[in-house]
N, C-alpha and C. Protein backbone atom coordinates (compact mmCIF):
# COMPACT_ATOMS: atom_id res chain seq x y z
N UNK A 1 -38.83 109.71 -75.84
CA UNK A 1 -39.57 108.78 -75.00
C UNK A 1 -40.02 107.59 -75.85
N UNK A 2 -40.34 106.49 -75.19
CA UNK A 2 -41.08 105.55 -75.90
C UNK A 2 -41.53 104.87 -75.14
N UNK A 3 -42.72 104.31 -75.93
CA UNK A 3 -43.95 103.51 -75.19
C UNK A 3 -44.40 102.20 -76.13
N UNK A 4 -45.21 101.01 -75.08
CA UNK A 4 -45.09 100.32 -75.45
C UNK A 4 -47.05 99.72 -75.09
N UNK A 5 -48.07 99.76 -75.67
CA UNK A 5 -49.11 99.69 -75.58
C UNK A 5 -50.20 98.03 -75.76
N UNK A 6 -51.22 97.78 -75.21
CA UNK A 6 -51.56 96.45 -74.97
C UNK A 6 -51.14 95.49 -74.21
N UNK A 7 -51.14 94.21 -74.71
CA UNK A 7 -51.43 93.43 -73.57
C UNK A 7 -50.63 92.18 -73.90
N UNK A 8 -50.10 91.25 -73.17
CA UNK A 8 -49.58 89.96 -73.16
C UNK A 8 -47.78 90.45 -73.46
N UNK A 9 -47.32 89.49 -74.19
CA UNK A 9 -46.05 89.54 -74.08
C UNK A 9 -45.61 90.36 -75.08
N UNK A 10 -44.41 91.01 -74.43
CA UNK A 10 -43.48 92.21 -75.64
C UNK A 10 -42.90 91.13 -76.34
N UNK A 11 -42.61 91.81 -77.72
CA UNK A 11 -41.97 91.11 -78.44
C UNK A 11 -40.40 91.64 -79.21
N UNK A 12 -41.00 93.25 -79.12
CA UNK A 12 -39.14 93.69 -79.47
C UNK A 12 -39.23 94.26 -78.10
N UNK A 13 -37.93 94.96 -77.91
CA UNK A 13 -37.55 95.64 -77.44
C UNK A 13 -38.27 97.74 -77.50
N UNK A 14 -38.45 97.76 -76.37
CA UNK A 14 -39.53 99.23 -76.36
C UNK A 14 -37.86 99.55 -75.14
N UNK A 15 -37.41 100.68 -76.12
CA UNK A 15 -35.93 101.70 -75.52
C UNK A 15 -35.90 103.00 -75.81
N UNK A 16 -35.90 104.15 -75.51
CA UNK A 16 -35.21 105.04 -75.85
C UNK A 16 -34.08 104.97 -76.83
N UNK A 17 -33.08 104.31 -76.32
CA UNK A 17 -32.19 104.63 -76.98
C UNK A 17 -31.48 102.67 -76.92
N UNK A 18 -31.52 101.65 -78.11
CA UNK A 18 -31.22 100.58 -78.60
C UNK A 18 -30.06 100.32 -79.47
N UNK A 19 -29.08 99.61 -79.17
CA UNK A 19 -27.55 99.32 -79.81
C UNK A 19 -28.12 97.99 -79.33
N UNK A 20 -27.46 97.35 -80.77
CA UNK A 20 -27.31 95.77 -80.96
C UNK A 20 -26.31 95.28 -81.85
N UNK A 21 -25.39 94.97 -81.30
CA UNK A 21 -24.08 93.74 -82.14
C UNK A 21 -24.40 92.65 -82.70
N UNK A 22 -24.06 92.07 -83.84
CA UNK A 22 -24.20 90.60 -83.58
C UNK A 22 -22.36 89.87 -84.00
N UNK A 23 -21.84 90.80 -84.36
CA UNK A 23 -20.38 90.85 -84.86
C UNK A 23 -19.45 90.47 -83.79
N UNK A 24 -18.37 89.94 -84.64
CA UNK A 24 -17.03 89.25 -83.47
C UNK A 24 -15.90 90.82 -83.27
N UNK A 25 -15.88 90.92 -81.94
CA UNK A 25 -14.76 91.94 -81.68
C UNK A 25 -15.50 93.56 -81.87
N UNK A 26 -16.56 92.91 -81.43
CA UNK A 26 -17.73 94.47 -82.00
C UNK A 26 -17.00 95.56 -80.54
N UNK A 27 -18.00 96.83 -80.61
CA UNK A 27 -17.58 97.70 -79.65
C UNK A 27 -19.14 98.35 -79.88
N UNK A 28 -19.53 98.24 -78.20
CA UNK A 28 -20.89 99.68 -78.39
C UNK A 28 -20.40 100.30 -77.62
N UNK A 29 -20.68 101.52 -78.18
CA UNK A 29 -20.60 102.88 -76.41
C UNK A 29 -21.43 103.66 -77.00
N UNK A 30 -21.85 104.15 -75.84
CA UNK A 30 -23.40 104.82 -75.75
C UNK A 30 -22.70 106.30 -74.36
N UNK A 31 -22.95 106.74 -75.08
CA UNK A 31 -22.64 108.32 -74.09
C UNK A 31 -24.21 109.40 -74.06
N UNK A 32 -25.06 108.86 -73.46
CA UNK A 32 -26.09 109.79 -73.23
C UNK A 32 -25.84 110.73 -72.32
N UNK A 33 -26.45 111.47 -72.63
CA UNK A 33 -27.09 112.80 -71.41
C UNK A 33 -28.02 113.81 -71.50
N UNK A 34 -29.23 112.95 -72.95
CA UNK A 34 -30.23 114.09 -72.71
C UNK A 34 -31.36 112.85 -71.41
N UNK A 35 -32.64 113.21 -71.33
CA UNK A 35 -33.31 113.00 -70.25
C UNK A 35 -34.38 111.98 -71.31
N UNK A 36 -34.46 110.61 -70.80
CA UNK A 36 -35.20 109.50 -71.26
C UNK A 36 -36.31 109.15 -70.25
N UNK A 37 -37.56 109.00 -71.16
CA UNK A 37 -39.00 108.24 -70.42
C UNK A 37 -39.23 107.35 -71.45
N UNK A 38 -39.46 106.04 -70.69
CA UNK A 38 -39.96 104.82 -71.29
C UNK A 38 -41.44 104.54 -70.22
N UNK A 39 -42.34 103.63 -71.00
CA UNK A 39 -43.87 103.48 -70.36
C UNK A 39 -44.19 102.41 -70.88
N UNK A 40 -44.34 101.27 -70.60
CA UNK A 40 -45.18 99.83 -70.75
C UNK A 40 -46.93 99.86 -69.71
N UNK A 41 -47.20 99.28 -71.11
CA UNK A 41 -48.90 98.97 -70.16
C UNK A 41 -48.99 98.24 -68.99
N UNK A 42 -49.68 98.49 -68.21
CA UNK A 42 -49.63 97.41 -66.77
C UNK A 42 -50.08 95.68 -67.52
N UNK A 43 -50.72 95.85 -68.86
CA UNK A 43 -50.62 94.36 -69.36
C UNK A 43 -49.62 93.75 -69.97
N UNK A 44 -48.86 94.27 -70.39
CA UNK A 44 -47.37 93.71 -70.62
C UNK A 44 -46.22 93.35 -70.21
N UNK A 45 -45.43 92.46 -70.33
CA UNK A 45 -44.77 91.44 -69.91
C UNK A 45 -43.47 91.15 -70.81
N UNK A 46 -42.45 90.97 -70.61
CA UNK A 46 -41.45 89.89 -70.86
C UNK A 46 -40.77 89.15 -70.26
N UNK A 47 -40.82 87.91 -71.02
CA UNK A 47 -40.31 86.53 -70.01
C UNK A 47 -38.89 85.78 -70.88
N UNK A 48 -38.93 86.43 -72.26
CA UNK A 48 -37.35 86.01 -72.74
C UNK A 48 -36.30 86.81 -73.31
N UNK A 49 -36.27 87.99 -72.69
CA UNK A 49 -35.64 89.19 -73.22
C UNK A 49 -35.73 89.96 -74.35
N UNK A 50 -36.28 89.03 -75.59
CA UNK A 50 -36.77 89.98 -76.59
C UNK A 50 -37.62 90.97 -76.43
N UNK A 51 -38.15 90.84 -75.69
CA UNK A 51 -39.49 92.29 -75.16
C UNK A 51 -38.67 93.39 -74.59
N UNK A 52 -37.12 93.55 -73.94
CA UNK A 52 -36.86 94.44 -73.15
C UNK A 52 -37.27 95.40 -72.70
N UNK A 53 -37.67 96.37 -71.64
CA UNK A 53 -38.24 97.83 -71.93
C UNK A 53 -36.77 98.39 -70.99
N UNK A 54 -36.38 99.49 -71.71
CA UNK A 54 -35.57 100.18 -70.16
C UNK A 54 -34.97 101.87 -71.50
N UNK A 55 -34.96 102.92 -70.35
CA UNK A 55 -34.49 103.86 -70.84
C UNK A 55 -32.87 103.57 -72.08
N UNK A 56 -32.00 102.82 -71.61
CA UNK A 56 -31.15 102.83 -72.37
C UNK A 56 -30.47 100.99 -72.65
N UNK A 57 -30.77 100.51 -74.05
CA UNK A 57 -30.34 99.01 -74.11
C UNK A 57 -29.51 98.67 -74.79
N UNK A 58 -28.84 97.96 -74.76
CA UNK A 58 -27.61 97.58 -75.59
C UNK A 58 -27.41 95.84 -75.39
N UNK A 59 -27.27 95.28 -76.25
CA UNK A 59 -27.24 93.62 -76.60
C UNK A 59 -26.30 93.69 -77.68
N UNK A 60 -24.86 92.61 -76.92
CA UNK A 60 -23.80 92.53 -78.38
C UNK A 60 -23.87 90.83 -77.77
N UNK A 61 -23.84 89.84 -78.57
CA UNK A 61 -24.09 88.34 -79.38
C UNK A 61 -22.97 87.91 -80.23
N UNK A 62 -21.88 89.12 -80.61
CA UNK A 62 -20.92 88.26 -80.72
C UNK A 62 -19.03 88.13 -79.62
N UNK A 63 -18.58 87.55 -80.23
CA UNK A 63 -17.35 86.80 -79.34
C UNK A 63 -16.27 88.15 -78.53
N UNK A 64 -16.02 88.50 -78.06
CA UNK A 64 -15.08 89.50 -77.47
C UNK A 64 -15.49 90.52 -78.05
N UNK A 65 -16.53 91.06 -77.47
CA UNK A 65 -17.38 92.24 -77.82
C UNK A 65 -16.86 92.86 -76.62
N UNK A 66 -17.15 95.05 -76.38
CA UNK A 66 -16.88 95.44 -75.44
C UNK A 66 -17.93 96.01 -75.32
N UNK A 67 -18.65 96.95 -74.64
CA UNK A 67 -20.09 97.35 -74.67
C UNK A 67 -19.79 98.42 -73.03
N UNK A 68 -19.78 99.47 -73.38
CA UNK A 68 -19.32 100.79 -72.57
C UNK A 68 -20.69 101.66 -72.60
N UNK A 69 -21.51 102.16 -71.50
CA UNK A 69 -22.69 102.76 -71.40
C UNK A 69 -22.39 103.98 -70.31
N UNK A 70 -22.38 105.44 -70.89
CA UNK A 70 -22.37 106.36 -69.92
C UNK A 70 -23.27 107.04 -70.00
N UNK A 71 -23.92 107.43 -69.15
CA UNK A 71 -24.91 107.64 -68.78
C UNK A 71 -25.35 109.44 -67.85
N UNK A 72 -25.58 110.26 -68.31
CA UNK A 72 -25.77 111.68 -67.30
C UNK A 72 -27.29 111.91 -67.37
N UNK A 73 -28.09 111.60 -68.34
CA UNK A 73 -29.48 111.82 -68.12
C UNK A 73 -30.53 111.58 -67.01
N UNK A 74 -31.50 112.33 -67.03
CA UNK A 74 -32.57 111.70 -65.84
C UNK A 74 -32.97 110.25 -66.76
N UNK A 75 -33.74 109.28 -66.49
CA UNK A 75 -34.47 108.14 -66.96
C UNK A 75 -35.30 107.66 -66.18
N UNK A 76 -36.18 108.24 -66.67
CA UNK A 76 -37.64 107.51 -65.69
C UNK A 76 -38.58 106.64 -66.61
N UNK A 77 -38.45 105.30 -65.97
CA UNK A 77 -39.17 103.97 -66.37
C UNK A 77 -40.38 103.54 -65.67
N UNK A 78 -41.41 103.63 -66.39
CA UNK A 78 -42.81 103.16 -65.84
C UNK A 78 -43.80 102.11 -66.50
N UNK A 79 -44.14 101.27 -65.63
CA UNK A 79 -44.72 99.65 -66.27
C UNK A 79 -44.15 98.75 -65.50
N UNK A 80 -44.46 97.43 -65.90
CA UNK A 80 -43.88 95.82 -65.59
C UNK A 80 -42.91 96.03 -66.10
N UNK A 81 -41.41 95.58 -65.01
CA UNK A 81 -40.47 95.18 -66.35
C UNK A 81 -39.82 95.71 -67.38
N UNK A 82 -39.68 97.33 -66.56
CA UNK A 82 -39.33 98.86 -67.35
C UNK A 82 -38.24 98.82 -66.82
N UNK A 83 -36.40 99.14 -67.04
CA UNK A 83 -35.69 98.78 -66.30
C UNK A 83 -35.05 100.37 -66.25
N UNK A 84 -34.13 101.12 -65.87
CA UNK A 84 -33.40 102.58 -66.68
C UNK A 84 -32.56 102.15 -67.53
N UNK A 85 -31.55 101.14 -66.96
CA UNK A 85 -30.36 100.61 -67.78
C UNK A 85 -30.12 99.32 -68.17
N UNK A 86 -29.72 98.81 -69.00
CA UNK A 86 -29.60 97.55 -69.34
C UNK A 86 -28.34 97.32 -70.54
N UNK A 87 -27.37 96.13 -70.36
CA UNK A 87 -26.51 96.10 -70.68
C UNK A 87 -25.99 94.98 -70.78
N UNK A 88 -25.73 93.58 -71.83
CA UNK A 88 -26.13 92.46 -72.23
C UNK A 88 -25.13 91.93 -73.34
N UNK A 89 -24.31 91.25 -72.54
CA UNK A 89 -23.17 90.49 -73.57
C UNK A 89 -23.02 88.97 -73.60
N UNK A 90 -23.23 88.27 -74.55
CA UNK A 90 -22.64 86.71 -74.57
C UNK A 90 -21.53 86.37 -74.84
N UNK A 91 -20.79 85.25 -74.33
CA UNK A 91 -19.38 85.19 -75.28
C UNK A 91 -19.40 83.29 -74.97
N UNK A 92 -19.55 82.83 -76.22
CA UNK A 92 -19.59 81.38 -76.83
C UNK A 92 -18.05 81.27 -76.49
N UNK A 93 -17.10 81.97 -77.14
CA UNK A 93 -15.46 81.19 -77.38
C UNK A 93 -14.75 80.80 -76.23
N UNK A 94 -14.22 79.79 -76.33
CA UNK A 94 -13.17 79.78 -75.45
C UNK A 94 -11.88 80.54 -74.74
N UNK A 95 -11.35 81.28 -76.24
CA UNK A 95 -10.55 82.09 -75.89
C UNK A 95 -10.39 83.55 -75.88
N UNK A 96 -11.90 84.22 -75.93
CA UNK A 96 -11.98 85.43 -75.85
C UNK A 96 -12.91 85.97 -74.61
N UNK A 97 -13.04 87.30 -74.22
CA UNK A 97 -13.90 87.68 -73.34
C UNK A 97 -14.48 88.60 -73.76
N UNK A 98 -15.74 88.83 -72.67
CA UNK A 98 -17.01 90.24 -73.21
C UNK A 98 -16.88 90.90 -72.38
N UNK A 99 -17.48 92.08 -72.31
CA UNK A 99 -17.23 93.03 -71.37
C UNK A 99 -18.55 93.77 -71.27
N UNK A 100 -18.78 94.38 -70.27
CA UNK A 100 -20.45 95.12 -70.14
C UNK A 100 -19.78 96.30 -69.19
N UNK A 101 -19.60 97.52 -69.35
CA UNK A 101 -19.19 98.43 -68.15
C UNK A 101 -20.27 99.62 -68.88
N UNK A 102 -20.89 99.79 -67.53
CA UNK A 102 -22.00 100.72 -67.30
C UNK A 102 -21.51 102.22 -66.37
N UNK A 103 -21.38 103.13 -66.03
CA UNK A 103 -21.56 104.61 -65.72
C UNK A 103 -22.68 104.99 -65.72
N UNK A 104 -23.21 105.00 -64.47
CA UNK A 104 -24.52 106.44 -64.45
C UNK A 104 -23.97 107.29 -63.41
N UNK A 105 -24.33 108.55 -64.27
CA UNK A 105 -24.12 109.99 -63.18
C UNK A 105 -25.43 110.45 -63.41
N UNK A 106 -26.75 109.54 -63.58
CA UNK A 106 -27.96 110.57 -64.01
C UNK A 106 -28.89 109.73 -63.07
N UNK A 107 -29.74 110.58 -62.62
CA UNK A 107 -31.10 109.86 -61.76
C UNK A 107 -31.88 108.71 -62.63
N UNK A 108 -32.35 108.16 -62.21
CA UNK A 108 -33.27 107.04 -62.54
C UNK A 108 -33.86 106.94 -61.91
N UNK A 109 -35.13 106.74 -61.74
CA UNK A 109 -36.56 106.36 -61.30
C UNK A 109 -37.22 105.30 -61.95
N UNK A 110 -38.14 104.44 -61.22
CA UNK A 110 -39.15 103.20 -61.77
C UNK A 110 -39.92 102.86 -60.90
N UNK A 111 -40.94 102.53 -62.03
CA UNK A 111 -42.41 102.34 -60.98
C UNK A 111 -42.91 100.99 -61.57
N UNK A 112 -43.45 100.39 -61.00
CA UNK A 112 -44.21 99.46 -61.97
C UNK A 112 -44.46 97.86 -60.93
N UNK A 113 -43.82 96.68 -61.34
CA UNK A 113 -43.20 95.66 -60.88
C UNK A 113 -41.65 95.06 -61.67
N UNK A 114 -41.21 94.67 -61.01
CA UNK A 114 -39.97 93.94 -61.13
C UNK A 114 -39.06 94.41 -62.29
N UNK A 115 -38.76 96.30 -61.65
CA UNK A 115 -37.93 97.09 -62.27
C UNK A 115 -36.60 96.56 -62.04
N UNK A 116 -35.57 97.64 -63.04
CA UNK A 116 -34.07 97.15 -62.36
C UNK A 116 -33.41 98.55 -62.81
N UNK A 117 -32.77 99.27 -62.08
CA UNK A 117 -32.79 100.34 -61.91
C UNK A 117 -30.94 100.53 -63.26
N UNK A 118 -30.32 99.60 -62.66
CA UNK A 118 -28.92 99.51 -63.96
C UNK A 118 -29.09 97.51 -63.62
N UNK A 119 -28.97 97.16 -64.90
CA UNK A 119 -29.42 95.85 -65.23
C UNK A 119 -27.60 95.57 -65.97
N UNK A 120 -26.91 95.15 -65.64
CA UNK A 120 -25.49 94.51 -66.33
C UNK A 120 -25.83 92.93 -66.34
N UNK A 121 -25.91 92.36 -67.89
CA UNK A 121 -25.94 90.58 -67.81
C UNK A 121 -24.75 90.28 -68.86
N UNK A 122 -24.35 88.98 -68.19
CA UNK A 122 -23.17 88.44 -69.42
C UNK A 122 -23.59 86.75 -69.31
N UNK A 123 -23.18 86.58 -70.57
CA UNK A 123 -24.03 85.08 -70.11
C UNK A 123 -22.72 84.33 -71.45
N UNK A 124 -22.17 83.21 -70.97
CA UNK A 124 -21.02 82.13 -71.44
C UNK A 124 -20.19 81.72 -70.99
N UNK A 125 -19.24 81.60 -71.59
CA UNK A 125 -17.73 81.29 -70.84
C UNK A 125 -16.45 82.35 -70.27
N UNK A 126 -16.63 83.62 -70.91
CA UNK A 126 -15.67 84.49 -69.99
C UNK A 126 -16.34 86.07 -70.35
N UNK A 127 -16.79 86.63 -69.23
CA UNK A 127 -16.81 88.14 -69.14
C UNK A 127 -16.62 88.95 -68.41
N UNK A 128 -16.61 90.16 -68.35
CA UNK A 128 -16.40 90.95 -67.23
C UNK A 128 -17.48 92.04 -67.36
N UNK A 129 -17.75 92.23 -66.17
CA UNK A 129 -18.89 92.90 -65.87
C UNK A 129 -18.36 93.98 -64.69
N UNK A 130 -18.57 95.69 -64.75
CA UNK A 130 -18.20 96.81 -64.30
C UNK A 130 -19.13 98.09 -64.10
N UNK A 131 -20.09 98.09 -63.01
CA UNK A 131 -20.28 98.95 -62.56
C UNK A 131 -20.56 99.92 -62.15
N UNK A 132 -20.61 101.44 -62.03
CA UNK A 132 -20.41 102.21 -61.62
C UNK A 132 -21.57 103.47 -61.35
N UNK A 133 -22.30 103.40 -60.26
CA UNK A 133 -23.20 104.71 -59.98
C UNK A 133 -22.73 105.61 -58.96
N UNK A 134 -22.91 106.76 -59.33
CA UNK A 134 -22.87 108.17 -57.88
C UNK A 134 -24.32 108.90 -58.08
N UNK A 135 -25.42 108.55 -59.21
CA UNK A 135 -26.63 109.46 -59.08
C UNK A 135 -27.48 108.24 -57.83
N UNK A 136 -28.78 109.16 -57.87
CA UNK A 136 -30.15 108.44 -57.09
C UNK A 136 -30.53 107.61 -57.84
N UNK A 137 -31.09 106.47 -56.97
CA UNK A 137 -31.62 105.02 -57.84
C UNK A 137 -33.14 105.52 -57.06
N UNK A 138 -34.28 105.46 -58.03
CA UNK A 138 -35.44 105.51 -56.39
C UNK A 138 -36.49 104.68 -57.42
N UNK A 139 -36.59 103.17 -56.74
CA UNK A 139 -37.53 102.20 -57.34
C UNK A 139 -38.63 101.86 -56.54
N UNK A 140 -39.94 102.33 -56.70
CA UNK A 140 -41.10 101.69 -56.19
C UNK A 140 -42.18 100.67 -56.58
N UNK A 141 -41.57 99.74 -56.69
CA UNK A 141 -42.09 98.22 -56.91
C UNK A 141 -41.72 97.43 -56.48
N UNK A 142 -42.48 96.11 -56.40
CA UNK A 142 -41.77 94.61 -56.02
C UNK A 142 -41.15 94.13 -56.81
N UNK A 143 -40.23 92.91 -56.28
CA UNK A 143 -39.40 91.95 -56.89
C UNK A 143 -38.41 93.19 -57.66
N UNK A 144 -37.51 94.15 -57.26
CA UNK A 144 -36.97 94.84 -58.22
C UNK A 144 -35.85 94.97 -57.43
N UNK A 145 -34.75 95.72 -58.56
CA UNK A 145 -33.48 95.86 -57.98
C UNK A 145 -33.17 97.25 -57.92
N UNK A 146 -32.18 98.08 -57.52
CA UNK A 146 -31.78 99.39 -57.95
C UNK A 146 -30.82 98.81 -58.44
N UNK A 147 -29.71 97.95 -58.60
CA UNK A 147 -28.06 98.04 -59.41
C UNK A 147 -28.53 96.37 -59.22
N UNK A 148 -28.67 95.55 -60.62
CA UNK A 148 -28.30 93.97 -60.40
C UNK A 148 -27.22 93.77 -61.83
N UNK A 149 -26.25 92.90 -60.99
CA UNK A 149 -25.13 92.52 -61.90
C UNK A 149 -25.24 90.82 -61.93
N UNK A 150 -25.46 90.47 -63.37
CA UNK A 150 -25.40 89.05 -63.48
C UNK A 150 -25.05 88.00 -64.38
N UNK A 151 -24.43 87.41 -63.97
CA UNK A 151 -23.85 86.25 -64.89
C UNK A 151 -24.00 84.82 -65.26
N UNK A 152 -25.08 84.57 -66.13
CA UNK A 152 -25.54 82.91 -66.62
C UNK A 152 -24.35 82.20 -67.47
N UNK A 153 -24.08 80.66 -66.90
CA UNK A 153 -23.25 80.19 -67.36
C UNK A 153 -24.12 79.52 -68.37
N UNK A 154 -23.59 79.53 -69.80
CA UNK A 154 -24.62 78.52 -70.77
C UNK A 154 -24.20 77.10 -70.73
N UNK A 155 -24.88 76.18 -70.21
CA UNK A 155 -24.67 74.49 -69.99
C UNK A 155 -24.78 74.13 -71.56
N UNK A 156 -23.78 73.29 -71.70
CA UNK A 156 -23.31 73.27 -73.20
C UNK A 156 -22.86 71.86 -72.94
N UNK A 157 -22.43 70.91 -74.04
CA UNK A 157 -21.53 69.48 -74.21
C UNK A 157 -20.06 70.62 -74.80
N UNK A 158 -19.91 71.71 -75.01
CA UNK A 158 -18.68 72.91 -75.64
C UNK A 158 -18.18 73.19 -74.47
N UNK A 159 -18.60 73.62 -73.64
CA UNK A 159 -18.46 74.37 -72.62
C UNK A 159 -18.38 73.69 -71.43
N UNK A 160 -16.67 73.39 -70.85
CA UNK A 160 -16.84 72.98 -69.14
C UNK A 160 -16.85 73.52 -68.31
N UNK A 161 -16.22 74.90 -68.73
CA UNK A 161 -16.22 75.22 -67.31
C UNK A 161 -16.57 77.03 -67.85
N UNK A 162 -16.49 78.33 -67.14
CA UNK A 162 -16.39 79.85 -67.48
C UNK A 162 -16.18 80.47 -66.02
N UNK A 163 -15.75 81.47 -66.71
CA UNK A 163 -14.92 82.04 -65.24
C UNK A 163 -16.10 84.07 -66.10
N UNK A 164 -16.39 84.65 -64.70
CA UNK A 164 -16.41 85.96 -64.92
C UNK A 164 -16.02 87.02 -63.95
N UNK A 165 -15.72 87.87 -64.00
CA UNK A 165 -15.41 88.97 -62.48
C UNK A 165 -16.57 90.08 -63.20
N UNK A 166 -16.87 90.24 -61.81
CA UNK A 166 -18.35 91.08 -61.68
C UNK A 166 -17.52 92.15 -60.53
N UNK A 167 -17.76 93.49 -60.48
CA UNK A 167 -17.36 94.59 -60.16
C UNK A 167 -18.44 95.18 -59.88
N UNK A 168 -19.25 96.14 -59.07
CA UNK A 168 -20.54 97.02 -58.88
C UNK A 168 -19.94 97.93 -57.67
N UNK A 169 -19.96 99.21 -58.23
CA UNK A 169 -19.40 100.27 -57.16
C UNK A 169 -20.37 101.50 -57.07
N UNK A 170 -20.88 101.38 -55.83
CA UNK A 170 -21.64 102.53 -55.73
C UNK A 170 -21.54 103.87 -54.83
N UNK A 171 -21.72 105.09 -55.37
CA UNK A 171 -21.91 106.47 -54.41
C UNK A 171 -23.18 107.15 -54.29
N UNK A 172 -24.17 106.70 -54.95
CA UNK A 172 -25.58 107.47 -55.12
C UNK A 172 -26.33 106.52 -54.23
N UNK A 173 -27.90 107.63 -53.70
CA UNK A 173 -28.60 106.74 -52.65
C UNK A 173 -29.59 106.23 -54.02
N UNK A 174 -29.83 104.75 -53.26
CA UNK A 174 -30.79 104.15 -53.60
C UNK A 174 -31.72 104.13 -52.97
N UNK A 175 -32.87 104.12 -53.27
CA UNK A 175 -33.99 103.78 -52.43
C UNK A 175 -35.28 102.91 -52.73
N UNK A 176 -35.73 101.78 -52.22
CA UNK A 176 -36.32 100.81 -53.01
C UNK A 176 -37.24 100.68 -52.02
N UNK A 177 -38.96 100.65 -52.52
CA UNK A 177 -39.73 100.83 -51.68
C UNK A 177 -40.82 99.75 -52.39
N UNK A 178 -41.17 98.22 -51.66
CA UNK A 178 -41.18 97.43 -52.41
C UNK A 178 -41.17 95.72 -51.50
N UNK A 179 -41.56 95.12 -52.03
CA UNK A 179 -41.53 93.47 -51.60
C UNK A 179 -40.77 92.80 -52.19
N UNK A 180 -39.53 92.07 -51.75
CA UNK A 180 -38.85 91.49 -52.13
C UNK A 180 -37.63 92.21 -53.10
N UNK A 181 -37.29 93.08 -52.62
CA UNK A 181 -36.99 94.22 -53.01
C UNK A 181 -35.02 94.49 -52.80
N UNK A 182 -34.09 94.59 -53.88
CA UNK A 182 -33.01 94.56 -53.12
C UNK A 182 -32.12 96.32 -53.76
N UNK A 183 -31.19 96.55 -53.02
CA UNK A 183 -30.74 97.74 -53.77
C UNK A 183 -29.67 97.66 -54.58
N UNK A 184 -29.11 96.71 -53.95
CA UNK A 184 -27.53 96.30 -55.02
C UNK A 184 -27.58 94.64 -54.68
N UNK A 185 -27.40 93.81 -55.85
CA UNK A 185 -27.46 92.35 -56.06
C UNK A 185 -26.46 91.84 -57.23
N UNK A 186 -25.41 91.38 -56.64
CA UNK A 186 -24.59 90.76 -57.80
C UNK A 186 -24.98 89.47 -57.17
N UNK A 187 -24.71 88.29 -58.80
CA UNK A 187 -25.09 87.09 -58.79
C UNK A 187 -23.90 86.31 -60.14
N UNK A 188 -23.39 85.67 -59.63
CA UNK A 188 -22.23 85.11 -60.28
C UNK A 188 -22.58 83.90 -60.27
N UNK A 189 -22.83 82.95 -61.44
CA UNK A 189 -23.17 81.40 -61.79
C UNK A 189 -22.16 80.90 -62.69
N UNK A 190 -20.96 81.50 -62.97
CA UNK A 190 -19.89 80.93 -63.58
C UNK A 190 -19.93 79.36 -63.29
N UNK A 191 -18.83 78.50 -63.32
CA UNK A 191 -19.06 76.82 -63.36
C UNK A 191 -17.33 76.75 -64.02
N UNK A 192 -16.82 76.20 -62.93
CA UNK A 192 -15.75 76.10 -63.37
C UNK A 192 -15.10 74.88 -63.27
């Protein structure tokens, strides 16, 4: 388990279980299946991703990275901004791509505000983003997601245009009990 205590903004990352790339052509995979609890104070916050909180995180930063997350454990996330899964690739080059493919076969739970039950982000010029739940999502908070898949294009004078395919396939119930509240949300800002 891990916890994250006080007040104002996180500053690392509070995970169970944390993989970080910063290498070209890197590879994470993460094959859990024992049972993860993460806990943030109701005063804590993150507003630029260095704070992350979520049962299982992974961030690769460099160029045609692949980043594979399977998942069988329970993960129950409690606090602001506690997510279960999270999964986070950039890709600067022109001629390479990133990849983020997620698997849960394990329950997740979150309480707090503006949880995200499996969190997939890719943010540049080419990635692919993949998917895949059959366990229970059950989120009780606002502004939260059970499955969000998303893709920021970085506005650059380098960069004209990026292309990504976003994939999210689900068999498990979600259930989101909550204001403003969605259960599955892909969001594609490519710019081509």
């Amino acid at each position: 388990s891990a916890q994250s205590g006080g007040v104002g903004e996180r500053d690392f990352a509070t995970a169970g279980l944390l993989a970080v790339s910063q290498a070209a052509g890197s590879t994470i995979t993460v094959d859990n299946s024992g049972d993860i609890s993460v806990t943030s104070a109701d005063g804590r916050f993150d507003t630029d991703f260095n704070g992350i909180a979520a049962g299982i995180v992974t961030n690769s930063f460099g160029s045609g990275s692949t980043t594979t997350i399977t998942n069988s454990g329970s993960i129950t996330a409690t606090g602001p901004q506690v997510d279960g899964i999270v999964g986070f690739a950039r890709e600067l080059s022109a001629t390479e791509t990133s990849r983020v493919e997620i698997v849960n076969n394990g329950a997740i739970t979150a309480n707090g505000t503006a949880n995200r039950g499996v969190f997939a982000q890719t943010q540049g010029q080419s990635a692919e983003i993949d998917v895949t739940n059959t366990a229970a999502i059950s989120i009780t908070s606002d502004n939260s997601f059970g499955i969000f898949a998303l893709h920021n294009d970085i506005f650059s004078p380098d960069i004209n245009a990026s292309q990504a395919d976003l994939s999210v396939s689900n068999e498990g119930e979600i259930t989101i009990a909550g204001s403003n509240a969605n259960g599955i949300f892909v969001q594609n800002n490519a710019r081509t």
